[in-house]
N, C-alpha and C. Protein backbone atom coordinates (compact mmCIF):
# COMPACT_ATOMS: atom_id res chain seq x y z
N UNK A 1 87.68 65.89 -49.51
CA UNK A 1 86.45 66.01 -50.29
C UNK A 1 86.58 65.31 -51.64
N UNK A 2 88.09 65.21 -52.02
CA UNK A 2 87.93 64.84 -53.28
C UNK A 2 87.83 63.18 -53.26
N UNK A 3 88.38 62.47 -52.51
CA UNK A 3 88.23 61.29 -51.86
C UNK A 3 86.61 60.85 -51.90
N UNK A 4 85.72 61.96 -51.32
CA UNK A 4 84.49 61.13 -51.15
C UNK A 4 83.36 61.74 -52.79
N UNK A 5 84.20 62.69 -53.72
CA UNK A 5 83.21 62.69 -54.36
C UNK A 5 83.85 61.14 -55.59
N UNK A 6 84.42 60.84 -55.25
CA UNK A 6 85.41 60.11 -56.76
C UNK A 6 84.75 58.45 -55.76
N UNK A 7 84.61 58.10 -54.91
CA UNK A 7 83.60 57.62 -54.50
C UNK A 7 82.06 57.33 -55.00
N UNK A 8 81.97 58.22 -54.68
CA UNK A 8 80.42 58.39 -54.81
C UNK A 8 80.02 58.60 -56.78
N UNK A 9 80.95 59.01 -57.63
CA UNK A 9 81.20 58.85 -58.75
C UNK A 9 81.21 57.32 -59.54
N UNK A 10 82.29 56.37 -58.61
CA UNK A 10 82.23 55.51 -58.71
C UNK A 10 81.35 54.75 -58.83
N UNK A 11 80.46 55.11 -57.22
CA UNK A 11 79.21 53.95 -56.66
C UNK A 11 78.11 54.57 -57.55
N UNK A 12 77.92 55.10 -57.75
CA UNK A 12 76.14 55.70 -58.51
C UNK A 12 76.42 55.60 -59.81
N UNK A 13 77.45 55.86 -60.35
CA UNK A 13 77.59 55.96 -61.97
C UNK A 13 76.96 55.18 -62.74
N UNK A 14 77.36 53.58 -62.54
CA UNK A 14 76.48 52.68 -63.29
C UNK A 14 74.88 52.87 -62.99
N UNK A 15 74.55 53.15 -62.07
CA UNK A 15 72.90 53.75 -62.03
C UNK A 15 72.30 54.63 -63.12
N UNK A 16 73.50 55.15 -63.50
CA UNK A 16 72.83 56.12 -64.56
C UNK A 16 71.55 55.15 -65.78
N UNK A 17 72.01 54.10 -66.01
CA UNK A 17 71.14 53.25 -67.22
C UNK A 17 69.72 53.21 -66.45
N UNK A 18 69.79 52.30 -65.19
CA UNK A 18 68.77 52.10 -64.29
C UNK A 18 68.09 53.26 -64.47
N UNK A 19 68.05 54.22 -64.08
CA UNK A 19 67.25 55.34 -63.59
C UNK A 19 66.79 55.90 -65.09
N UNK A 20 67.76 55.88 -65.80
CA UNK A 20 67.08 55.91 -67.40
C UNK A 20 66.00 54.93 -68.20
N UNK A 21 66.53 53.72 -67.52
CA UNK A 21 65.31 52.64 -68.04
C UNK A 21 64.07 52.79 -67.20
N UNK A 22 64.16 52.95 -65.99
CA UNK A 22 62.93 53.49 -64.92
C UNK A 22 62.47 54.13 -65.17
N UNK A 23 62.95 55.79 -66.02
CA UNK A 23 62.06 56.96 -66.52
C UNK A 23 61.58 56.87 -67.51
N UNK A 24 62.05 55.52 -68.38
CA UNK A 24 61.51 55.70 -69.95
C UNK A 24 60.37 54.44 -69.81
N UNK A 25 60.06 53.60 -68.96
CA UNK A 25 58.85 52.57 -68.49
C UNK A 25 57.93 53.51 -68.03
N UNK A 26 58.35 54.39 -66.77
CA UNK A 26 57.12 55.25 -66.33
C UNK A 26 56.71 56.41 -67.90
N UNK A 27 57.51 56.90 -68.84
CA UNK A 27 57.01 57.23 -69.46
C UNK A 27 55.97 57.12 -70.17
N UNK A 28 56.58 55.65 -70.64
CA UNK A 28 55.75 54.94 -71.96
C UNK A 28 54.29 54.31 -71.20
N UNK A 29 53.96 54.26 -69.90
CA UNK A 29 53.06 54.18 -69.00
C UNK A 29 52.14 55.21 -69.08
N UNK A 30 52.47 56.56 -68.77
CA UNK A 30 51.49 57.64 -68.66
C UNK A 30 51.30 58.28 -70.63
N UNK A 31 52.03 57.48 -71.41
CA UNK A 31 51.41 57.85 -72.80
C UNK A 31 50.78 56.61 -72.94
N UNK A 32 50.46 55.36 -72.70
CA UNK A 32 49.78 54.48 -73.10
C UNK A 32 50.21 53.84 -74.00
N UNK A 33 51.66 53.58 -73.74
CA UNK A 33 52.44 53.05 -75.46
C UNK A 33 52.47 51.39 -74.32
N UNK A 34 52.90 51.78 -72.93
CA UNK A 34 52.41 50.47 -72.00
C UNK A 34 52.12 49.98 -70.78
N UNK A 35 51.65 48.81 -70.63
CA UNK A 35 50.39 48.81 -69.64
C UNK A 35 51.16 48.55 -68.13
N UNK A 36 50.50 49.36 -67.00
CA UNK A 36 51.14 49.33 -66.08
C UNK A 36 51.00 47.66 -65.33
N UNK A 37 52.09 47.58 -64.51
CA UNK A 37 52.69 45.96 -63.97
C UNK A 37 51.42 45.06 -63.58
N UNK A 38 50.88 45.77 -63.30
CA UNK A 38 49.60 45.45 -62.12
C UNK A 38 48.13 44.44 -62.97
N UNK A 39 48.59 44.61 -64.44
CA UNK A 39 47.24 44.00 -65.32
C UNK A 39 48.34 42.74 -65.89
N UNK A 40 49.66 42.23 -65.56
CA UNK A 40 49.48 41.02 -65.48
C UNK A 40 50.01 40.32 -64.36
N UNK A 41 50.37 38.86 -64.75
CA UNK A 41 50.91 38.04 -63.90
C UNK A 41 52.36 37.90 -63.97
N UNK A 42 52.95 37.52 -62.65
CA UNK A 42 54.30 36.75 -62.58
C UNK A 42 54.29 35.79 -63.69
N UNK A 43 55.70 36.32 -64.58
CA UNK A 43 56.04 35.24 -65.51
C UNK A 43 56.58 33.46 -64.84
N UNK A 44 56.78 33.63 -63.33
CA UNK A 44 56.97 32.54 -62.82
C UNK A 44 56.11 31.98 -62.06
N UNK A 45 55.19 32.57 -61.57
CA UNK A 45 54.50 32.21 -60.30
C UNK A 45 53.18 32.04 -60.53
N UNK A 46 52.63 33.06 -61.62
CA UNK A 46 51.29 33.88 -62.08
C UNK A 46 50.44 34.23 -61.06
N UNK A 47 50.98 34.61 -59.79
CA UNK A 47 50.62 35.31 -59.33
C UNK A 47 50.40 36.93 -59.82
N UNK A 48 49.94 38.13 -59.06
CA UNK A 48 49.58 39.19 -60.14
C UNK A 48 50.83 39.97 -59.54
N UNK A 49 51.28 40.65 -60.84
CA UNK A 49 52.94 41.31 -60.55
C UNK A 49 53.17 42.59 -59.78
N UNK A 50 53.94 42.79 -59.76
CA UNK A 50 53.76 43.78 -58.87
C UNK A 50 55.06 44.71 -59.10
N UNK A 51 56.23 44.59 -60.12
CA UNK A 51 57.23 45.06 -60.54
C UNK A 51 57.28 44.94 -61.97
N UNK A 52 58.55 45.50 -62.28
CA UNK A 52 58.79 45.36 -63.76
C UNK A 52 60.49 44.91 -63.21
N UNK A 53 60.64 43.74 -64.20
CA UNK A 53 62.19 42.95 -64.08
C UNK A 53 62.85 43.60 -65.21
N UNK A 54 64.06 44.86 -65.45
CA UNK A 54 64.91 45.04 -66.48
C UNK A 54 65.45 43.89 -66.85
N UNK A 55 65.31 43.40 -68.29
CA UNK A 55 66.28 42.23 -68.73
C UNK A 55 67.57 42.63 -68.77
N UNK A 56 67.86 44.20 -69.62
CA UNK A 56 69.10 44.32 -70.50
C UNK A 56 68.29 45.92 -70.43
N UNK A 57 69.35 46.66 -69.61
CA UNK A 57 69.27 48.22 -68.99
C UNK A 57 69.32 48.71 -70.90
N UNK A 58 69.98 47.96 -71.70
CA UNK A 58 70.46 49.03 -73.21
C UNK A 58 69.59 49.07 -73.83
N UNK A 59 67.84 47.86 -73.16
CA UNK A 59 67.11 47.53 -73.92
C UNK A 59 65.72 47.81 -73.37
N UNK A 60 65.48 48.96 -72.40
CA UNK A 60 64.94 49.54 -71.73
C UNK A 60 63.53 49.21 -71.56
N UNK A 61 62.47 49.00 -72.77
CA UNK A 61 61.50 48.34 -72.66
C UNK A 61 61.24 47.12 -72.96
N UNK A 62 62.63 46.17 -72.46
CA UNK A 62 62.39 44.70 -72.10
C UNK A 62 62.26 44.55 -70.95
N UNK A 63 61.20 44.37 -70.46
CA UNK A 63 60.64 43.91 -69.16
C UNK A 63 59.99 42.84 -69.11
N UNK A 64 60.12 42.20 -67.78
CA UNK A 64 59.15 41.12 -67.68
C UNK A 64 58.51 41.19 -66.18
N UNK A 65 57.24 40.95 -65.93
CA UNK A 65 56.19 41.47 -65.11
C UNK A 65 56.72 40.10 -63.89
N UNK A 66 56.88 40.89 -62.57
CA UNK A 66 57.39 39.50 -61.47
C UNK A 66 56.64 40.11 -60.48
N UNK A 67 56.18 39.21 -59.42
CA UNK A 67 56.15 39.36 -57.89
C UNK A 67 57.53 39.90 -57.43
N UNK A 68 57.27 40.16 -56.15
CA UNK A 68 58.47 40.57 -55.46
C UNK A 68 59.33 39.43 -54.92
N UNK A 69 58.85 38.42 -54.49
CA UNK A 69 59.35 37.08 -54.02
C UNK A 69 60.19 36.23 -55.20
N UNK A 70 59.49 36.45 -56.86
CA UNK A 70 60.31 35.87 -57.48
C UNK A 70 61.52 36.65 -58.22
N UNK A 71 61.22 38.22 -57.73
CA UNK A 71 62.19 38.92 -58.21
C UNK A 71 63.53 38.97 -57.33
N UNK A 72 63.29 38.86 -56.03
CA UNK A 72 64.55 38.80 -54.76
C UNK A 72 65.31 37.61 -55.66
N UNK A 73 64.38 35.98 -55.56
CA UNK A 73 64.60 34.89 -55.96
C UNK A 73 65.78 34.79 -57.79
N UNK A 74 65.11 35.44 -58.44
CA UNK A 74 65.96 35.57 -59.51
C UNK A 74 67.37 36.34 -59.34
N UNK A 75 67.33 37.67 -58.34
CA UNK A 75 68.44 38.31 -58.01
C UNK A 75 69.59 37.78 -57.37
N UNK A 76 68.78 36.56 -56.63
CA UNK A 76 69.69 36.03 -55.62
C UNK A 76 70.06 34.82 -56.56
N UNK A 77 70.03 34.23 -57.47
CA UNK A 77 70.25 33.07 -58.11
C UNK A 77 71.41 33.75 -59.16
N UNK A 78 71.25 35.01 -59.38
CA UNK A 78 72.02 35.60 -60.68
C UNK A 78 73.32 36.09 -59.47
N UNK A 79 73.43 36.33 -58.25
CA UNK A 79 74.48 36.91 -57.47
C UNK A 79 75.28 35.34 -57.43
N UNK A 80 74.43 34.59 -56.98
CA UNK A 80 75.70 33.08 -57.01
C UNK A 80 76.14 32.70 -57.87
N UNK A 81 75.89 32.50 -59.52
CA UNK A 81 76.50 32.61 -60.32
C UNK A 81 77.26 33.62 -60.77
N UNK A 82 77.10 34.43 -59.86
CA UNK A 82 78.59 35.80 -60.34
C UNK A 82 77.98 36.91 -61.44
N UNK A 83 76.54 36.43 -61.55
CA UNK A 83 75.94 37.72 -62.86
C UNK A 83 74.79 38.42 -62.14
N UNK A 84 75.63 39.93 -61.87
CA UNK A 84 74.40 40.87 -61.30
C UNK A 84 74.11 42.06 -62.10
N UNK A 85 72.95 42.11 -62.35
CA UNK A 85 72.68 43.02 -63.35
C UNK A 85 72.35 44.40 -62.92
């Protein structure tokens, strides 16, 4: 047991920021401090967005508004250069 919790310690831990920057966007959403994804466009595509892109997890309401196609696309360009955020 101790094997799979020091595991699972391991794998989720860094999530902790994620799930903190996720609760403090949906926050600042339902107080109106900001506007949900959906009123703009892909910063690449301008198509209309449909996510919020974390720049910098320490910097929680830096976001930038993406489709899903250019968000895979940016993820997958930042994994071949060796930087996954």
């Amino acid at each position: 047991m101790t094997q799979n919790r020091s595991y699972y310690s391991k794998r989720y831990k860094p999530n902790c920021k994620k799930k903190k920057a996720g609760y403090l966007v949906l926050k600042a959403i339902k107080k109106n401090i900001f506007v949900h994804h959906s009123y703009y466009n892909c910063v690449f595509c301008d198509v209309e967005a449909q996510l919020y892109h974390h720049i910098n997890y320490n910097l929680p309401l830096l976001l930038m508004p993406m489709c899903i196609k250019c968000h895979r696309k940016l993820h997958t360009d930042l994994k071949k250069r060796g930087i996954y955020l």
